[in-house]
Protein backbone atom coordinates (compact mmCIF):
# COMPACT_ATOMS: atom_id res chain seq x y z
CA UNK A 1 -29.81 -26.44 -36.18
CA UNK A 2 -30.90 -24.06 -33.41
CA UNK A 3 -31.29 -20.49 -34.14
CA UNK A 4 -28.88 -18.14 -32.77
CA UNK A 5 -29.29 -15.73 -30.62
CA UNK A 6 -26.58 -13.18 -29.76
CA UNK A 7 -27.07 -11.68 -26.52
CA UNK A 8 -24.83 -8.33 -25.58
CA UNK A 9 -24.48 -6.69 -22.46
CA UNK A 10 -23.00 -3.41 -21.99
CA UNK A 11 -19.78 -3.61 -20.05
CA UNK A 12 -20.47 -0.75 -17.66
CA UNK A 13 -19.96 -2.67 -14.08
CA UNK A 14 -21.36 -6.18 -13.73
CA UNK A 15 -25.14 -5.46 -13.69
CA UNK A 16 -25.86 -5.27 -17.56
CA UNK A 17 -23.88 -8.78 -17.58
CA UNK A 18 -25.41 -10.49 -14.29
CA UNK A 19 -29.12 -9.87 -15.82
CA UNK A 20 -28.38 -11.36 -19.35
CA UNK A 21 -27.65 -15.16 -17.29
CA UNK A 22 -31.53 -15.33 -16.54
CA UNK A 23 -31.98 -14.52 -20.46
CA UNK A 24 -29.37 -16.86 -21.27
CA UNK A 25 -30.39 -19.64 -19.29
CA UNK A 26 -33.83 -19.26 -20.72
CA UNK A 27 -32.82 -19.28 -24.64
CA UNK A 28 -30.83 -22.24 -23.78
CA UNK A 29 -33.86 -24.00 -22.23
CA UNK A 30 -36.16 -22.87 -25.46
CA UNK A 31 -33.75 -25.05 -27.82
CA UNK A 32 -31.83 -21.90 -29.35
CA UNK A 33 -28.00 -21.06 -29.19
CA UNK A 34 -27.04 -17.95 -27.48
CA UNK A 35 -23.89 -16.54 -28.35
CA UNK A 36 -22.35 -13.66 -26.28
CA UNK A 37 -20.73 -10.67 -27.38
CA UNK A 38 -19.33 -7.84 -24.89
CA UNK A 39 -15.87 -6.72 -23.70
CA UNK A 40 -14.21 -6.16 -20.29
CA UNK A 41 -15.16 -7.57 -16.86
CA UNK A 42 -18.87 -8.09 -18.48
CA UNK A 43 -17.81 -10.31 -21.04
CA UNK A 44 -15.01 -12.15 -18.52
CA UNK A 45 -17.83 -12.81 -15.81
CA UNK A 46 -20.07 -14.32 -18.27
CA UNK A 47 -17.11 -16.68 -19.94
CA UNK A 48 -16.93 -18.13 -16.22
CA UNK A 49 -20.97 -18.67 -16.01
CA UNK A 50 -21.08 -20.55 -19.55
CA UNK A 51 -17.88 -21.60 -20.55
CA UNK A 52 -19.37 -23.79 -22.98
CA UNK A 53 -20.83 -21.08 -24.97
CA UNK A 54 -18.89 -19.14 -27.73
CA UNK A 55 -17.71 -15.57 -26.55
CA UNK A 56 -17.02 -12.70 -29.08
CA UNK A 57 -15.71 -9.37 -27.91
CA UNK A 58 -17.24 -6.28 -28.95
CA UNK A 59 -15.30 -2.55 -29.23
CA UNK A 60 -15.02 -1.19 -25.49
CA UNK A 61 -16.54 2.33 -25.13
CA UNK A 62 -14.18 3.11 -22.71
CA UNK A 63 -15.67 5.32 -20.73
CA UNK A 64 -14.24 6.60 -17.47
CA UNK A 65 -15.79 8.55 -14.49
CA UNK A 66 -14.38 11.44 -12.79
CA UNK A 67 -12.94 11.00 -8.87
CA UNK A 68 -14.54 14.16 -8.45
CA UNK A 69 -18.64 14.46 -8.33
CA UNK A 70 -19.20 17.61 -9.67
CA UNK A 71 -16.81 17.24 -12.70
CA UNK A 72 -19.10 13.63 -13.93
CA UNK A 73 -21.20 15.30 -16.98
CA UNK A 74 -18.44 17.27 -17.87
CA UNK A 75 -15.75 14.26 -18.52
CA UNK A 76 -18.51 12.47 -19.91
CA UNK A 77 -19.84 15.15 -22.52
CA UNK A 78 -15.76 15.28 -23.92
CA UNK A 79 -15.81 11.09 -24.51
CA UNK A 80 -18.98 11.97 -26.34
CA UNK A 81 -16.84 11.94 -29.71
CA UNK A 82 -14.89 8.25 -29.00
CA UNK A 83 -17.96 7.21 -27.71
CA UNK A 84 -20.09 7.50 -31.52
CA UNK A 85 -17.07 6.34 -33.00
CA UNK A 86 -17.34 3.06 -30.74
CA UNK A 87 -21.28 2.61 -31.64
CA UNK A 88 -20.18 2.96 -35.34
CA UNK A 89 -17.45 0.65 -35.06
CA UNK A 90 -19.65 -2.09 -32.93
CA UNK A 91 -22.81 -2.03 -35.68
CA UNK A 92 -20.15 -2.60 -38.70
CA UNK A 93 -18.64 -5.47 -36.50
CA UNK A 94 -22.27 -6.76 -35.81
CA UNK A 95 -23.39 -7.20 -39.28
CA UNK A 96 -20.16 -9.43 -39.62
CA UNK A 97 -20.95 -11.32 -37.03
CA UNK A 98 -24.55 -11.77 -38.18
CA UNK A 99 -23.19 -13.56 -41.49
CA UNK A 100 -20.17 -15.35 -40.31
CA UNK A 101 -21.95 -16.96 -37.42
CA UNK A 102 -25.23 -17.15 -39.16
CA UNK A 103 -27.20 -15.08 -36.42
CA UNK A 104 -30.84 -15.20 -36.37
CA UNK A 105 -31.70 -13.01 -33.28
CA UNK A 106 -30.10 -9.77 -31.05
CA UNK A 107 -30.50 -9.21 -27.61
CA UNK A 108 -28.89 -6.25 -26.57
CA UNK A 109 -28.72 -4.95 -23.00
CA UNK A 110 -27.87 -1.46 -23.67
CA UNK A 111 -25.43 -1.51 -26.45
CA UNK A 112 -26.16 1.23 -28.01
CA UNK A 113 -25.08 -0.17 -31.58
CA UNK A 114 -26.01 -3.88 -31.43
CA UNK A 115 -29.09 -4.21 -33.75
CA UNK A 116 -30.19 -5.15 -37.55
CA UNK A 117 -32.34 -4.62 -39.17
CA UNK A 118 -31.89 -7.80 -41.48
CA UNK A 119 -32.71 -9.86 -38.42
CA UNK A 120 -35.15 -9.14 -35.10
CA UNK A 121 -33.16 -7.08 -32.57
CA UNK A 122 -34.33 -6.92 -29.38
CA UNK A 123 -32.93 -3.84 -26.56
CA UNK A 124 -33.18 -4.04 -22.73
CA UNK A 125 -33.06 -0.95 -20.79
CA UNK A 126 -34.69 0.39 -17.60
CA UNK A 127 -33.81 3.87 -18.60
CA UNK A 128 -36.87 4.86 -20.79
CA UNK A 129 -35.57 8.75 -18.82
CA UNK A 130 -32.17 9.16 -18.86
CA UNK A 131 -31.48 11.09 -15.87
CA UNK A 132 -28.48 13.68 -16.51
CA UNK A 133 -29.88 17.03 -14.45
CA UNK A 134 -30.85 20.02 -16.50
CA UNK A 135 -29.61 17.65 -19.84
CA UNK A 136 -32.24 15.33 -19.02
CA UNK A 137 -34.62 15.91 -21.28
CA UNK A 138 -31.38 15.70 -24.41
CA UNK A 139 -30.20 12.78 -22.80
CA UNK A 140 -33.56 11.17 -22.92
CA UNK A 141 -34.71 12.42 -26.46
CA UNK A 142 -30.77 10.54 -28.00
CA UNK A 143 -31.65 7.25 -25.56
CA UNK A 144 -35.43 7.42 -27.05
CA UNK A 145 -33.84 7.63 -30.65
CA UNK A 146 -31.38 4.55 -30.38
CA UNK A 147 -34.12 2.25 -29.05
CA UNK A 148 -36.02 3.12 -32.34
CA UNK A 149 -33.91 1.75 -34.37
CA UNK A 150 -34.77 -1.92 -32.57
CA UNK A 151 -37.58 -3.85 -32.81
CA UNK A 152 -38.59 -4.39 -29.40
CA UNK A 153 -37.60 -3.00 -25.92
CA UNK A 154 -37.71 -5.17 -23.17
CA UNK A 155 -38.53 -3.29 -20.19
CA UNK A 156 -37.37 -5.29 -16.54
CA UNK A 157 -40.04 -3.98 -14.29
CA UNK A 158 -43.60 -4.09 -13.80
CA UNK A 159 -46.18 -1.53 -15.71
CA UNK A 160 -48.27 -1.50 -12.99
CA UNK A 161 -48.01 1.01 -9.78
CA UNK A 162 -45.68 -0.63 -7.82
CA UNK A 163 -42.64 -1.07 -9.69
CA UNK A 164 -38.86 -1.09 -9.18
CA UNK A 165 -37.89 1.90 -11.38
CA UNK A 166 -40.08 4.39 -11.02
CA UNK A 167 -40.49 6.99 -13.44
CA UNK A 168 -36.95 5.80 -15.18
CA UNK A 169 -39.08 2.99 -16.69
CA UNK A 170 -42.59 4.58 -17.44
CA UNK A 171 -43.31 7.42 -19.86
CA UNK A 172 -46.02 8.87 -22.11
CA UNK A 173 -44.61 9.06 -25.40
CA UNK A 174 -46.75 7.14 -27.72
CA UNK A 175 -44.45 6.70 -30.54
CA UNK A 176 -42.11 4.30 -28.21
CA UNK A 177 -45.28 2.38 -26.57
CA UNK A 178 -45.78 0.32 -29.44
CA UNK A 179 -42.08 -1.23 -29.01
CA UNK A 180 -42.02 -1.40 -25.29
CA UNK A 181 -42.95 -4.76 -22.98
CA UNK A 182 -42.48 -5.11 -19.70
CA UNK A 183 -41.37 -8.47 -19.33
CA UNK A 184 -41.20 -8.46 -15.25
CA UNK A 185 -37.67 -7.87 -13.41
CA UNK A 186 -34.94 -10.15 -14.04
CA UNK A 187 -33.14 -11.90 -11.85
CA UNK A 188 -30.42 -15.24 -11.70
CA UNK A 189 -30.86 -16.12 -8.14
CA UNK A 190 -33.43 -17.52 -5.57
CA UNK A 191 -35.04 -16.93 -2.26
CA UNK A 192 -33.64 -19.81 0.28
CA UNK A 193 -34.44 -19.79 3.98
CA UNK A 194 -30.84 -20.08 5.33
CA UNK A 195 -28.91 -19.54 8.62
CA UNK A 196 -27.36 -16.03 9.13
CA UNK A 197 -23.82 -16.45 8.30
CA UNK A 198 -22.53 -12.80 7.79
CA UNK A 199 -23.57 -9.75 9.61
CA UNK A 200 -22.92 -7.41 6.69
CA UNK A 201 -22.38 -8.40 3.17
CA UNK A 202 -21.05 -5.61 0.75
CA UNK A 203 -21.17 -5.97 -2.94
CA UNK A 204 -19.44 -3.64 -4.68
CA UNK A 205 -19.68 -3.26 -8.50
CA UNK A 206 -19.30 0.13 -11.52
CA UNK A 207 -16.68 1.64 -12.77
CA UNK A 208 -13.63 2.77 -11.82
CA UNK A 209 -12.15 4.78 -10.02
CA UNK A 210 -15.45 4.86 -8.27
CA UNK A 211 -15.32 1.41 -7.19
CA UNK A 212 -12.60 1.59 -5.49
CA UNK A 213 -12.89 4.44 -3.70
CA UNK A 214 -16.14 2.92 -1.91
CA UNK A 215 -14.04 0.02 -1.15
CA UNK A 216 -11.31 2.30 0.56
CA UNK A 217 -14.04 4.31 2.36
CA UNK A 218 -16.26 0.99 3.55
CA UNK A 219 -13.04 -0.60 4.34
CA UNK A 220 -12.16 2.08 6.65
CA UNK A 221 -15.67 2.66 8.18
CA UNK A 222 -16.30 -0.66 8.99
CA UNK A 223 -12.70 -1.72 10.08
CA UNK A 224 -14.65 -0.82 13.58
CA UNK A 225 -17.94 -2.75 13.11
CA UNK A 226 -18.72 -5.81 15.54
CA UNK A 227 -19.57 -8.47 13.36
CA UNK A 228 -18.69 -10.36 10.42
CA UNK A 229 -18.44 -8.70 7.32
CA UNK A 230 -18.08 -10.09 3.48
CA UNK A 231 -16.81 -7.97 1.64
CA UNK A 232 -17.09 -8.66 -2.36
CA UNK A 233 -15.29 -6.16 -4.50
CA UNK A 234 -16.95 -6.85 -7.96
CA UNK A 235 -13.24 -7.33 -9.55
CA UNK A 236 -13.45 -10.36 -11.99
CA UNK A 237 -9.86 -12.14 -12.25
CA UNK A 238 -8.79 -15.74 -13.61
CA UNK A 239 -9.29 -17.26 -10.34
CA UNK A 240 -11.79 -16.68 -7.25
CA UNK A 241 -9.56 -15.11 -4.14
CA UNK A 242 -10.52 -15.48 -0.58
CA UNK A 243 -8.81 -13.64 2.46
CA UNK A 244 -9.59 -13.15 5.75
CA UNK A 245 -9.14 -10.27 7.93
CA UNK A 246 -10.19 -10.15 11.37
CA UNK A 247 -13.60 -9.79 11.05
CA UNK A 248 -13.98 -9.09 7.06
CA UNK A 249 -13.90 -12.34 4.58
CA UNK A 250 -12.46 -10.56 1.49
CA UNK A 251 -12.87 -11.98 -2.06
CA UNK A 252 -12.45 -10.66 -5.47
CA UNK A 253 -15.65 -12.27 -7.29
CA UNK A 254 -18.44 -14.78 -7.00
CA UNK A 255 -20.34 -16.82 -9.93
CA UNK A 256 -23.75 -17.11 -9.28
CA UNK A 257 -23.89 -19.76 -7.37
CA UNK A 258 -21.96 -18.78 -4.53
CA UNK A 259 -23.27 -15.28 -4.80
CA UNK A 260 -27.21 -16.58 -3.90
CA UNK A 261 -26.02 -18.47 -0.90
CA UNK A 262 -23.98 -16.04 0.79
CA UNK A 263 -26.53 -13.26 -0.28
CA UNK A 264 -29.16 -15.38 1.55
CA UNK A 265 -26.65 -16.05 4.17
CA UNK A 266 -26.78 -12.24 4.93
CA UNK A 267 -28.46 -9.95 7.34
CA UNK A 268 -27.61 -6.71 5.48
CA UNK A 269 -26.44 -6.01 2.29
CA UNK A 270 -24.49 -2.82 1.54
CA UNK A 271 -24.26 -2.16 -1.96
CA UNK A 272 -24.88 0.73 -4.84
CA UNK A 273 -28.21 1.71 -5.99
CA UNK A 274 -27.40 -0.02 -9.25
CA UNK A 275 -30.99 -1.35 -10.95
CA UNK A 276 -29.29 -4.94 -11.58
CA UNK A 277 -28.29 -5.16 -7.71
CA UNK A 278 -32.27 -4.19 -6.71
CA UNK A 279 -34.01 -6.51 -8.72
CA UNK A 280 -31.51 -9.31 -6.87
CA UNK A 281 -32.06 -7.94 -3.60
CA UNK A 282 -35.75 -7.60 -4.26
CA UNK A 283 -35.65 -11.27 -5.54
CA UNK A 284 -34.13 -12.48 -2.46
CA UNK A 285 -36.41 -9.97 -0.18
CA UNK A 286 -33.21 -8.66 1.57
CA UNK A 287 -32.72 -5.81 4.00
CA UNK A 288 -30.19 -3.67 2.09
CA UNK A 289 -28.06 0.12 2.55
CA UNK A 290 -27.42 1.96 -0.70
CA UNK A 291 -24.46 4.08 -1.19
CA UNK A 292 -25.24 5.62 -5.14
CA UNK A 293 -22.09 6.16 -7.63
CA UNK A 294 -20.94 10.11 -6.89
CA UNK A 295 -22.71 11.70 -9.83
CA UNK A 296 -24.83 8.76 -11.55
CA UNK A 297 -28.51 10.47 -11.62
CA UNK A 298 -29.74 7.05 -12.14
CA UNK A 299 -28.22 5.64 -8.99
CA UNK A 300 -29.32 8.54 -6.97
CA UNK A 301 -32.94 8.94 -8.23
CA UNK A 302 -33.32 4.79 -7.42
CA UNK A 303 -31.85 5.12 -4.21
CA UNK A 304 -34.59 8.10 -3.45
CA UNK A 305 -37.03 6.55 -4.82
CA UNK A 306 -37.03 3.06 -2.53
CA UNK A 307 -36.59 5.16 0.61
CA UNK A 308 -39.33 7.40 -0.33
CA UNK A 309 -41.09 3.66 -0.64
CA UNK A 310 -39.75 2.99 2.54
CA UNK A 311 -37.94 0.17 1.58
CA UNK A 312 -34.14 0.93 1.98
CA UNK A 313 -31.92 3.79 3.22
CA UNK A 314 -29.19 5.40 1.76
CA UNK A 315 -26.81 8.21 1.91
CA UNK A 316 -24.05 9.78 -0.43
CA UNK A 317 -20.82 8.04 -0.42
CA UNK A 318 -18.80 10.62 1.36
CA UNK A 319 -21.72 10.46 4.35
CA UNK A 320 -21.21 7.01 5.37
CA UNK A 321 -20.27 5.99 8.54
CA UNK A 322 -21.50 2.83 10.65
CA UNK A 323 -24.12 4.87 12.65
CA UNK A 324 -25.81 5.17 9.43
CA UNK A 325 -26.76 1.73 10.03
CA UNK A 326 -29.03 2.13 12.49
CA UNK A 327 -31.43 3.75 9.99
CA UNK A 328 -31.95 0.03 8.26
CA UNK A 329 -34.13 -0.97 11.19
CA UNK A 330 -36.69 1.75 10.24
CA UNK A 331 -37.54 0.40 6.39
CA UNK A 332 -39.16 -3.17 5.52
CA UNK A 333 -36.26 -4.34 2.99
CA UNK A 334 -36.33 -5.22 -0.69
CA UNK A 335 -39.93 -6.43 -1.86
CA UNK A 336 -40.23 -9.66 -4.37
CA UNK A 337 -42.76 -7.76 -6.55
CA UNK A 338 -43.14 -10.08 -9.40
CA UNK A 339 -44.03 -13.55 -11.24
CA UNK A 340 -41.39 -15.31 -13.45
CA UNK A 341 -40.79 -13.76 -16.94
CA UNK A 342 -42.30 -15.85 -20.55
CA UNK A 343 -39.56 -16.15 -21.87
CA UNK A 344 -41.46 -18.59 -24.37
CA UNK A 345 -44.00 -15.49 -25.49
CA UNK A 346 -40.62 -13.41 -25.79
CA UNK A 347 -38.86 -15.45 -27.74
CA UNK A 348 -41.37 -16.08 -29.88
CA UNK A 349 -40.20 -12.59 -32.15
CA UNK A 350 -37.02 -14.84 -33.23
């Protein structure tokens, strides 16, 4: 029999999900079983990529963000006590899991209590800094202490100089070096040299009410725009919708599949600042506009960080407006800055 491997992405928007496929994909094609554990939208989306895989759901954390920027840390600090509770709750579930379905490997992508230590548990994160403002350096010391308790961490970017995450990704603590690899950015889709089909492409993804509120706002902003416009809203239901709307082609979710040809189909994608999202668009070498989550650090220092690089624009969600646009021009797009990943030389810990 194959050995199992349960893989477990946090449910916190899509990306977490969308960059466990590759991973998936890859334990399938080195002869083990991958069996996937999440909750929400994340755990939906990937039922629809591998429907013949089993699915287990996991505890949600059910965390919510704030409509209003400046009160983000503060509604996140008071679910700081359901939060642990969750974690506890998710490790006691795990070790059931571990002898009813006779698992032989974790990957977890940022669940926080998905790991063993009677098997080899693996954690993926691009956060090695967890940006929170002046609570950065707390933030980064709990983060640090959780991906102790794994075996491995499985970084998605390059060591090197050029990289994808900056300073999120690299640090200088010794005691975490000896568990980190950078295994090269992960990504489920392909470059293909196709015709221009859609002007603007948005992709919208994160949690709510966020999400929607971009959706309102682009909605609005580029009801005047003079081209055609897909507009994905990152809302994962039973069954694919597509509408059309003057100019806009509106749909509720796209598999992978779909989602590579129309991204390649695309002059410009607007989208957040979401890691997942760049190491797609820097897969597919795309010219892209980033609009960061009010209040995610992360999303805001990435976004910075590739204009700084001169790679993409972006401005703060309440700034947008189509002349902002016109700043794309100025940047060289997304860069594919990588080889493929060994999975084999990965996998080789189970």
């Amino acid at each position: 029999m194959n050995k199992r491997i349960l893989v477990a992405p946090l449910n916190w928007g899509l990306g977490h999900a969308t960059r466990c496929i590759p991973i998936i994909n890859a334990l399938i094609d080195n002869n083990f079983e991958p069996i996937i554990a999440s909750d929400g939208m994340a755990l939906l989306l990937l039922k629809k990529e591998f429907p013949e895989l089993k699915c287990l759901e996991l505890p949600s954390y059910n965390i919510s963000y704030s409509e209003n920027e400046k009160c983000f840390k503060l509604k996140l600090i008071k679910q700081f006590p359901q939060l642990l509770k969750a974690i506890k709750k998710e490790n006691n579930l795990v070790n059931d899991i571990i002898e009813e379905h006779h698992i032989n490997g974790i990957i977890s992508d940022n669940r926080l209590g998905v790991y063993s230590s009677k098997i080899p548990s693996v954690y993926i994160t691009h956060q090695l800094h967890v940006l929170s403002g002046k609570t950065t350096w707390l933030t980064t010391k709990i983060h640090q202490y959780v991906i102790k308790q794994f075996d491995e961490c499985w970084v998605p970017d390059f060591k090197k100089s050029f990289n994808l995450s900056g300073s999120l990704g690299h640090i200088n603590d010794s005691n975490l070096k000896t568990k980190l690899k950078y295994i090269g950015p992960l990504c489920r889709m392909k470059k293909e040299s196709l015709n221009s089909v859609y002007d603007i492409m948005v992709l919208l993804s994160g949690p709510e009410p966020q999400r929607t509120l971009l959706e309102d706002k682009l909605m609005k902003e580029l009801n005047s725009f003079d081209g055609k416009i897909l507009f994905v809203k990152g809302v994962v239901d039973d069954h694919q919708v597509l509408n059309e709307e003057g100019q806009f082609t509106i749909c509720n979710f796209m598999e992978t599949k779909d989602l590579e040809k129309t991204i390649n189909q695309s002059k410009l994608v607007i989208a957040r600042s979401g890691y997942s999202t760049i190491m797609d668009l820097a897969k597919l070498r795309k010219k892209a506009f980033f609009i960061p989550t009010p209040g995610q650090y992360e999303q805001e220092y990435l976004a910075s960080y590739l204009q700084d690089l001169k790679l993409a624009p972006y401005c703060k969600q309440e700034d947008f407006n189509n002349k902002k646009l016109e700043e794309v021009s100025y940047y060289k797009g997304l860069i594919n800055v990588g080889n493929k990943v060994d999975f084999k030389e990965l996998f080789s810990l189970f």
